[in-house]
Protein backbone atom coordinates (compact mmCIF):
# COMPACT_ATOMS: atom_id res chain seq x y z
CA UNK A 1 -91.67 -6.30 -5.12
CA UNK A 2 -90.87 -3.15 -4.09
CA UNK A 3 -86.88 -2.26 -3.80
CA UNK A 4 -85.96 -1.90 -0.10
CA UNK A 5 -83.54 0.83 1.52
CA UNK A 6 -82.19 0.96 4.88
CA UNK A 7 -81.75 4.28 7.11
CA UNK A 8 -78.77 3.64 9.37
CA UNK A 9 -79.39 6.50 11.53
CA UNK A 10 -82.45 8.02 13.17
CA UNK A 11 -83.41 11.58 10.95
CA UNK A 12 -86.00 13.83 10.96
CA UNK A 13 -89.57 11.61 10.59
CA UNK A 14 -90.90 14.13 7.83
CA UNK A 15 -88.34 13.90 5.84
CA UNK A 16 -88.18 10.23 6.42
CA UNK A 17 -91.72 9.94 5.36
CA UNK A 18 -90.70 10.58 1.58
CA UNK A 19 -88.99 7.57 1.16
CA UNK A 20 -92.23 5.36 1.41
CA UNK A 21 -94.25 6.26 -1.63
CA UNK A 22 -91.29 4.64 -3.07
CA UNK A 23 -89.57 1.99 -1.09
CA UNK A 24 -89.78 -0.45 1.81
CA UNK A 25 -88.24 1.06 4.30
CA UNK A 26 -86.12 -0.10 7.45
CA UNK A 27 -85.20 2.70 9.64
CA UNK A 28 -83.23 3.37 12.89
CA UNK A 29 -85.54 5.36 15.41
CA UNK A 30 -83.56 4.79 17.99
CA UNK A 31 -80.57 5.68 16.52
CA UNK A 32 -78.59 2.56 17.68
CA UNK A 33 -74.48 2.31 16.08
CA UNK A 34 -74.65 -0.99 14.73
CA UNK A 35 -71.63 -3.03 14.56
CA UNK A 36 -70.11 -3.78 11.36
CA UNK A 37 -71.73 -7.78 11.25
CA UNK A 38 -75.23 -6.53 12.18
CA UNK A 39 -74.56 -3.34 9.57
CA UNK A 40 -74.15 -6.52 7.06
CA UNK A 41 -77.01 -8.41 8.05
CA UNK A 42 -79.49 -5.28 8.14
CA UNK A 43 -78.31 -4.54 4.32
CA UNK A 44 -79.38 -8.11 2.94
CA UNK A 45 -81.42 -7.49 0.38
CA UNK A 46 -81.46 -3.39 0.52
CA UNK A 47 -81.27 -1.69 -3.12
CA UNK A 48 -80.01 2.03 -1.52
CA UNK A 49 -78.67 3.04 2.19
CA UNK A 50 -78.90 6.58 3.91
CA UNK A 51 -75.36 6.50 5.69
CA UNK A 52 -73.69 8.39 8.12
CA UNK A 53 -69.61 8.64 9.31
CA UNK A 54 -70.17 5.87 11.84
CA UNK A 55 -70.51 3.39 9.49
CA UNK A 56 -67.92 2.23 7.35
CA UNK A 57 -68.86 1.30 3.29
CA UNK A 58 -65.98 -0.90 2.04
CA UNK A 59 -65.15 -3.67 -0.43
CA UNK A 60 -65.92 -6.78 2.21
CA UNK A 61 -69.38 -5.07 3.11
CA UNK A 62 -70.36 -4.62 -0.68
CA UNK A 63 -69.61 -7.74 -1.58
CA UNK A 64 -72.09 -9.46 1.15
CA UNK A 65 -74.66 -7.22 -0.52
CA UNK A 66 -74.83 -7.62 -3.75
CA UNK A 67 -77.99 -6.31 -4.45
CA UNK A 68 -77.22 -2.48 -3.44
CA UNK A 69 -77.26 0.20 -5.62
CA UNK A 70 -76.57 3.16 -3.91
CA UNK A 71 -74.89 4.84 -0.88
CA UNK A 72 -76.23 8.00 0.15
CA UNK A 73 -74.37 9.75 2.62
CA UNK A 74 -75.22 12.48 4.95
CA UNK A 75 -72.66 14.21 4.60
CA UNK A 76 -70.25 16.46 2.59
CA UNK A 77 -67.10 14.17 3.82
CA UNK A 78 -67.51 10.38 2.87
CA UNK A 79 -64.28 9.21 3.91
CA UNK A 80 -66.55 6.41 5.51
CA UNK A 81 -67.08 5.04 2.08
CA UNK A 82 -64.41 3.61 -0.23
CA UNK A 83 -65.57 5.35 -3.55
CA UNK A 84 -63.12 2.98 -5.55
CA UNK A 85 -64.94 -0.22 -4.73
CA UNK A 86 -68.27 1.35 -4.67
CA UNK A 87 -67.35 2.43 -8.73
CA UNK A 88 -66.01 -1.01 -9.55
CA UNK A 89 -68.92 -2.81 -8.03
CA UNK A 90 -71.61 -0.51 -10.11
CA UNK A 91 -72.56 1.33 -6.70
CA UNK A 92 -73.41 5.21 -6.88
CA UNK A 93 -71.90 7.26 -3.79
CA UNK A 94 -73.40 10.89 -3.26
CA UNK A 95 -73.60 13.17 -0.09
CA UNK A 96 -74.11 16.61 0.72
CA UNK A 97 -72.15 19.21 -0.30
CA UNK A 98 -72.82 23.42 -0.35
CA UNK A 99 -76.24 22.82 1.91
CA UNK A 100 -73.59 22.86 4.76
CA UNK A 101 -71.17 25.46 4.20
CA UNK A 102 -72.21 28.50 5.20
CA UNK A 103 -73.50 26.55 8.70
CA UNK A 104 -70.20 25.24 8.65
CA UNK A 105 -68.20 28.30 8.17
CA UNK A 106 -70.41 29.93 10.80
CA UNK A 107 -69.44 26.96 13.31
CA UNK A 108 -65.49 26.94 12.18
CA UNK A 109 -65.81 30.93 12.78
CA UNK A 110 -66.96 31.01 16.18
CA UNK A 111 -64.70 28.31 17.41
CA UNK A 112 -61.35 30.03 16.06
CA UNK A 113 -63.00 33.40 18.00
CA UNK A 114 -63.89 31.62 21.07
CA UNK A 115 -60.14 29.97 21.35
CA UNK A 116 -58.46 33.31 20.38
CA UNK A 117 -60.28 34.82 23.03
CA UNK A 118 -60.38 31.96 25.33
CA UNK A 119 -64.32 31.68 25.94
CA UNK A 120 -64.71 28.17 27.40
CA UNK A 121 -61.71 28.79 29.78
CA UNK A 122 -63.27 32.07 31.20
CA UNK A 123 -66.86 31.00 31.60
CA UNK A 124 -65.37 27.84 33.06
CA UNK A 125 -63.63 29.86 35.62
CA UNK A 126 -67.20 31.85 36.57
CA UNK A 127 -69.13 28.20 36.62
CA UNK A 128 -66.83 27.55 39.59
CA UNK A 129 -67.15 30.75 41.47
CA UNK A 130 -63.40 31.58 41.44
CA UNK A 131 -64.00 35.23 40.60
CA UNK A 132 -63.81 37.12 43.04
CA UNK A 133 -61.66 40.31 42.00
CA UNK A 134 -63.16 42.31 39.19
CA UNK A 135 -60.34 44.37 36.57
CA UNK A 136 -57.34 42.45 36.70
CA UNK A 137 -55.49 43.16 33.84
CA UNK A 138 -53.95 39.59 32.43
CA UNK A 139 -56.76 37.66 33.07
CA UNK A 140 -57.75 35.85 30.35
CA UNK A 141 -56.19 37.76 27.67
CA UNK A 142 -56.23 36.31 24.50
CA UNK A 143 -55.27 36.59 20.82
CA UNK A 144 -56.77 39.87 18.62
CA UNK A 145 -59.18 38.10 15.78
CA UNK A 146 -59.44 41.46 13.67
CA UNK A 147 -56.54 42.13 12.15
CA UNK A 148 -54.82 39.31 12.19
CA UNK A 149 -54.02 36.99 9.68
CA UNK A 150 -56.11 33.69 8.62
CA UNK A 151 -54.69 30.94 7.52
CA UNK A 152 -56.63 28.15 5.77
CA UNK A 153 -55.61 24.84 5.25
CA UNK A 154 -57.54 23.61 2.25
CA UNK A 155 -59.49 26.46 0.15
CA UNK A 156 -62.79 24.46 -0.88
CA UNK A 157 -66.28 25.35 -0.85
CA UNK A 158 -66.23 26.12 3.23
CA UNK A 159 -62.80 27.40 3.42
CA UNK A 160 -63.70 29.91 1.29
CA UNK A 161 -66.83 31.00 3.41
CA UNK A 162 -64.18 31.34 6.05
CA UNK A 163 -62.10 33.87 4.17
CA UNK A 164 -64.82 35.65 3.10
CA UNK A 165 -65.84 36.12 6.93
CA UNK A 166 -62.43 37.01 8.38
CA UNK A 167 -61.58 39.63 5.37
CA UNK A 168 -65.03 40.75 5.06
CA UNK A 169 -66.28 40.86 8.40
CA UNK A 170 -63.41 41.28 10.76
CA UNK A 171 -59.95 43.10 8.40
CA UNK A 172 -58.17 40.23 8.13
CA UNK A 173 -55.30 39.16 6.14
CA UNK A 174 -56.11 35.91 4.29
CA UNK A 175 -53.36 33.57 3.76
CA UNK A 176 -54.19 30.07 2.41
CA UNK A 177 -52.67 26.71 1.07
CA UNK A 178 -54.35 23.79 -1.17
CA UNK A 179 -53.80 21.47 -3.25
CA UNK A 180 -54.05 24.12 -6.27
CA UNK A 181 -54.25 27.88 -6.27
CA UNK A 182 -57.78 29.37 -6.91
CA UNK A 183 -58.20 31.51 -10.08
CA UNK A 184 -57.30 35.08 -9.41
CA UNK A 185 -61.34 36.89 -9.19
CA UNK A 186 -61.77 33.99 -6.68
CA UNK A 187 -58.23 35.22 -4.95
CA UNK A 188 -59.46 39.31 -5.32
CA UNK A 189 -62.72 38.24 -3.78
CA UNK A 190 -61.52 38.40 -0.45
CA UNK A 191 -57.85 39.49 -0.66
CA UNK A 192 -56.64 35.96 -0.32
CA UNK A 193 -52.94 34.99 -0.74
CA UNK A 194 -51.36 31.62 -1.75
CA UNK A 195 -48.25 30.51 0.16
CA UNK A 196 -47.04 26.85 0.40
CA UNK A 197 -47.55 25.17 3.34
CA UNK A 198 -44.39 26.32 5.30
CA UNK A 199 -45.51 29.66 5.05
CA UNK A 200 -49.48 29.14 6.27
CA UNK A 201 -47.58 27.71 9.22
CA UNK A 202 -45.23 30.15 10.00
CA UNK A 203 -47.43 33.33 9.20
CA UNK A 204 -51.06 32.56 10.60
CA UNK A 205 -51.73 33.96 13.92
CA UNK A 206 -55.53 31.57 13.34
CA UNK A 207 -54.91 28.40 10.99
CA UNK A 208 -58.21 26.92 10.04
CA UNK A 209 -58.30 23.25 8.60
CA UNK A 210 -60.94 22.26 6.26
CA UNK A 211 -58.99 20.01 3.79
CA UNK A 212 -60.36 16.66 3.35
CA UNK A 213 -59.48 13.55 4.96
CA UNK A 214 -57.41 11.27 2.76
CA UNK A 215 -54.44 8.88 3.07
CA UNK A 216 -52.39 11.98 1.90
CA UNK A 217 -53.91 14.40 4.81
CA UNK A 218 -52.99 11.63 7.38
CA UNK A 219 -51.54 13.44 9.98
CA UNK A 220 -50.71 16.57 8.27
CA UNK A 221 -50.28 18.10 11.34
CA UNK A 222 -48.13 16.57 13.58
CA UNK A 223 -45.19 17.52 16.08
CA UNK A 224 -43.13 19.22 13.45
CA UNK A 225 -45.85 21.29 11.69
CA UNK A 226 -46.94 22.76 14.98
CA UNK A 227 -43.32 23.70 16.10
CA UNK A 228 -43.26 25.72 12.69
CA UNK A 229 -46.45 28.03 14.36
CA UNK A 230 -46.47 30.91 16.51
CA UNK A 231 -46.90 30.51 20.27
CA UNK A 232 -49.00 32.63 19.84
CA UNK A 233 -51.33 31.16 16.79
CA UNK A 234 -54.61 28.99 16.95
CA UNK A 235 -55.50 25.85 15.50
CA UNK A 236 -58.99 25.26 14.61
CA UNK A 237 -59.63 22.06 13.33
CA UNK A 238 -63.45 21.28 11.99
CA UNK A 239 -62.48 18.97 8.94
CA UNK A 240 -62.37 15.26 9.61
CA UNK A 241 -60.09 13.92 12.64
CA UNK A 242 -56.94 12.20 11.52
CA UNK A 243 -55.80 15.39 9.59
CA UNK A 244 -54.03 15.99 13.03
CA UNK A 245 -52.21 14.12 15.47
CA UNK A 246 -54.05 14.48 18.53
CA UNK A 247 -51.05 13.66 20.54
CA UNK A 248 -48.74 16.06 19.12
CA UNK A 249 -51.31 18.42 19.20
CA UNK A 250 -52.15 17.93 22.76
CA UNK A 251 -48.39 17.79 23.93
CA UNK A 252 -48.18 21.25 22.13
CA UNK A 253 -50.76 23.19 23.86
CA UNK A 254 -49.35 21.63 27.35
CA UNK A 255 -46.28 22.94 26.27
CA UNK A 256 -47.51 26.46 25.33
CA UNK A 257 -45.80 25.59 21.71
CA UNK A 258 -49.22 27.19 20.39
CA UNK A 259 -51.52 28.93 22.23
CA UNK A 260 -55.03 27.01 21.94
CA UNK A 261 -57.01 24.80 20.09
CA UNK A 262 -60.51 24.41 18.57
CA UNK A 263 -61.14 21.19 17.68
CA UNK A 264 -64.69 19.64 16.74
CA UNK A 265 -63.18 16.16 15.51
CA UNK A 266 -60.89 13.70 16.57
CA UNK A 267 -59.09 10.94 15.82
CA UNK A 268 -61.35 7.92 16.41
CA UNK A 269 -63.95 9.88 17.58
CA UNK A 270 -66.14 9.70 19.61
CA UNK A 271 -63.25 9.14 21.63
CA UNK A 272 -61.20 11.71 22.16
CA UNK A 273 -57.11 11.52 22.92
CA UNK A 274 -57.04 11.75 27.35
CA UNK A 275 -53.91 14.41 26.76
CA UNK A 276 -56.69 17.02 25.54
CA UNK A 277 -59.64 16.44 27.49
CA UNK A 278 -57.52 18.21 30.82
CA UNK A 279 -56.15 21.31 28.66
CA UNK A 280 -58.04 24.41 29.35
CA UNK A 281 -56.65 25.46 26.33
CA UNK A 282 -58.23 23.07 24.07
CA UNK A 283 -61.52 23.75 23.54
CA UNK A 284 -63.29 20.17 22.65
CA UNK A 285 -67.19 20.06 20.80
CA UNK A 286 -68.84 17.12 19.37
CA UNK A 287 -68.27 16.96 15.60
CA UNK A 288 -71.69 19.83 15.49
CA UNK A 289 -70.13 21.92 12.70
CA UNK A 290 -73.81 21.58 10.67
CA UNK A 291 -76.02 21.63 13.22
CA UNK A 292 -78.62 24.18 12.74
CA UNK A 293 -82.12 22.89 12.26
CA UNK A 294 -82.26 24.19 9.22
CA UNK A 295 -79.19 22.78 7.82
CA UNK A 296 -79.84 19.57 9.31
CA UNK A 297 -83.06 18.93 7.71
CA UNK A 298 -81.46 20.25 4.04
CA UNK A 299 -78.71 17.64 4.43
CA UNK A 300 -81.16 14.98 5.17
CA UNK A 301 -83.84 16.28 2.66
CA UNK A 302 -80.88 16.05 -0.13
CA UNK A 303 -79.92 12.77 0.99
CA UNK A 304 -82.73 11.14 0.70
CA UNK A 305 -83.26 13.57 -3.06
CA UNK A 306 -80.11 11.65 -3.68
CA UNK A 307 -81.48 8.39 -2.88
CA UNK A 308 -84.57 8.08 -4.60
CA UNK A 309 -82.96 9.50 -7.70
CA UNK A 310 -80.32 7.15 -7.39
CA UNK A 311 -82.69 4.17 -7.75
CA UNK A 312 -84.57 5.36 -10.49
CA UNK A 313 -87.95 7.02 -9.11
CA UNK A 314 -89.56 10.59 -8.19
CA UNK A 315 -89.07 14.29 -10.60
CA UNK A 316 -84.86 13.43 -11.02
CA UNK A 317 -85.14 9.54 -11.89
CA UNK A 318 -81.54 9.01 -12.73
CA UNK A 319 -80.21 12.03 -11.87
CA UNK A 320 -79.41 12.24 -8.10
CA UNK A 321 -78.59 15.94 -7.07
CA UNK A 322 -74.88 15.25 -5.88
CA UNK A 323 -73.09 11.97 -6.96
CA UNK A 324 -69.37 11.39 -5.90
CA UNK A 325 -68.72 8.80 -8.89
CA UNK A 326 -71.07 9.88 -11.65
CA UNK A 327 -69.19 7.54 -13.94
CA UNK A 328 -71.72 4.75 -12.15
CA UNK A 329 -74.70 6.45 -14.08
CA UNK A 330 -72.64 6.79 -17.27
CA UNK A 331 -72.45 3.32 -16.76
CA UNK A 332 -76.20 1.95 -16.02
């Protein structure tokens, strides 16, 4: 018999397609969220899953499915899937790192510009046919993007895509915290500086956050980091929700303790805290950091490189592209 794999989320059908030289394959075309029990009962029996963030990959789940092999998520963030009991179980994690950065960056880029400059608020106030006197001169004045200074909250692969667009491309200063500093070339590439986190706060007229999400980044900002910003500062958030506390965050911009947000995930998405969603100053987009057709389709091509790898068949039998716990295939 053939080993079986389960796609948990509808994809591209092309890409799909390579899977079934290979495997039998049950797939989601109309991209349905299962709940956790029917997650469970669609696994029995799979060797290798294609996963996304809405499903969740932990210890109870594994053990009901003993036979699988392999989690494969789409994804460069697989906070979905508890890598420690994947590892102790003999289960291979991977997702899809550097296909999505400079997307990413792109995304993270234009949503710190379009909050600085306040964008969605403006075209907002056309949509409704409320202007009606041309050359006033405070309306909708914003925050100067070149020039200022960047802050980054976690220097990784897409943070520094960031830096290297705001010192590159618009004069910024670069300012940055993490959980280590980068080497000094990487530092010199784009003028970046490393401050603790105090600092980032205090200094960044545009804090980006692309750390991410852990038990340790739980809430990392909360009330008290955002009374440590400007009034005048930015907080773009395109990481992983839970990194902030929406509520804090959303009593801050009602209280003009910061000037506007940029947010593209939540807590709990997709719902989304009710003190935001009334904030003209928080501008709110569905988790679409990646989403470029062409970026799509690479993280779903390397997914599903990942997978057949990961279970033993096609060019890189053994020897999936991107594995999160490569001690697994020490192991095999």
């Amino acid at each position: 018999m053939r080993p079986s794999v389960l796609a948990t989320r509808a994809t591209f059908p092309d890409i799909a397609d390579r899977l079934h030289p290979y495997f039998d394959v049950e797939d989601n075309p109309h991209d349905t969220i299962w709940s956790p029990a029917e997650l469970r009962q669609r696994l029995q029996g799979k060797h290798g899953v294609m996963s996304t963030g809405s499903e969740r990959i932990d210890a109870a789940l594994l053990d009901a499915c003993p036979q699988l092999k392999a989690v494969c998520n789409v994804g460069v963030g697989y906070n979905n899937v508890d890598v420690a009991a994947c590892t102790a179980r003999g289960v291979l994690v991977t997702n899809t790192p550097d296909v999505l950065t400079e997307t990413t960056a792109d995304y993270g880029f234009a949503l710190m510009m379009a909050a600085a400059r306040r964008i969605a608020e403006s075209q907002d106030f056309v949509r409704r046919g409320e202007w009606n006197k041309p050359g006033i001169h405070d309306m909708f004045v914003g925050g100067d993007v070149h020039g200022a200074t960047l802050g980054i909250l976690g220097m990784g692969r897409i943070g520094r895509a960031i830096a290297r667009r705001g010192a590159l491309g618009f004069g910024m200063r670069v300012i940055y915290h993490n959980r280590s500093q980068l080497p000094a070339e990487a530092e010199a590439e784009f003028g970046a500086r490393y401050v603790d986190k105090a600092t980032l706060l205090k200094e960044a007229d545009h804090l980006v956050l692309v750390l991410p999400y852990s038990p340790q980044s739980h809430h990392a900002i909360g009330a008290a980091e955002l009374a440590q910003m400007k009034p005048s500062a930015t907080l773009t958030n395109i990481a992983r929700g839970g990194i902030v506390d929406d509520a804090a965050l959303a009593e801050a911009l009602r209280a003009g303790t910061i000037a506007a947000a940029g947010l593209d995930v939540f807590e709990g998405e997709p719902a989304i805290h009710p003190g935001l969603l009334g904030l003209p100053n928080a501008l709110l987009t569905p988790h679409i950091g990646s989403a470029s057709v062409q970026t799509r389709r690479a993280m779903a091509a390397l997914t599903i490189d990942n997978l057949i790898a990961a279970l033993g068949f096609g060019p890189q039998a053994g020897k999936p592209p991107t594995p999160v716990n490569p001690e697994v295939l020490a192991a095999r």
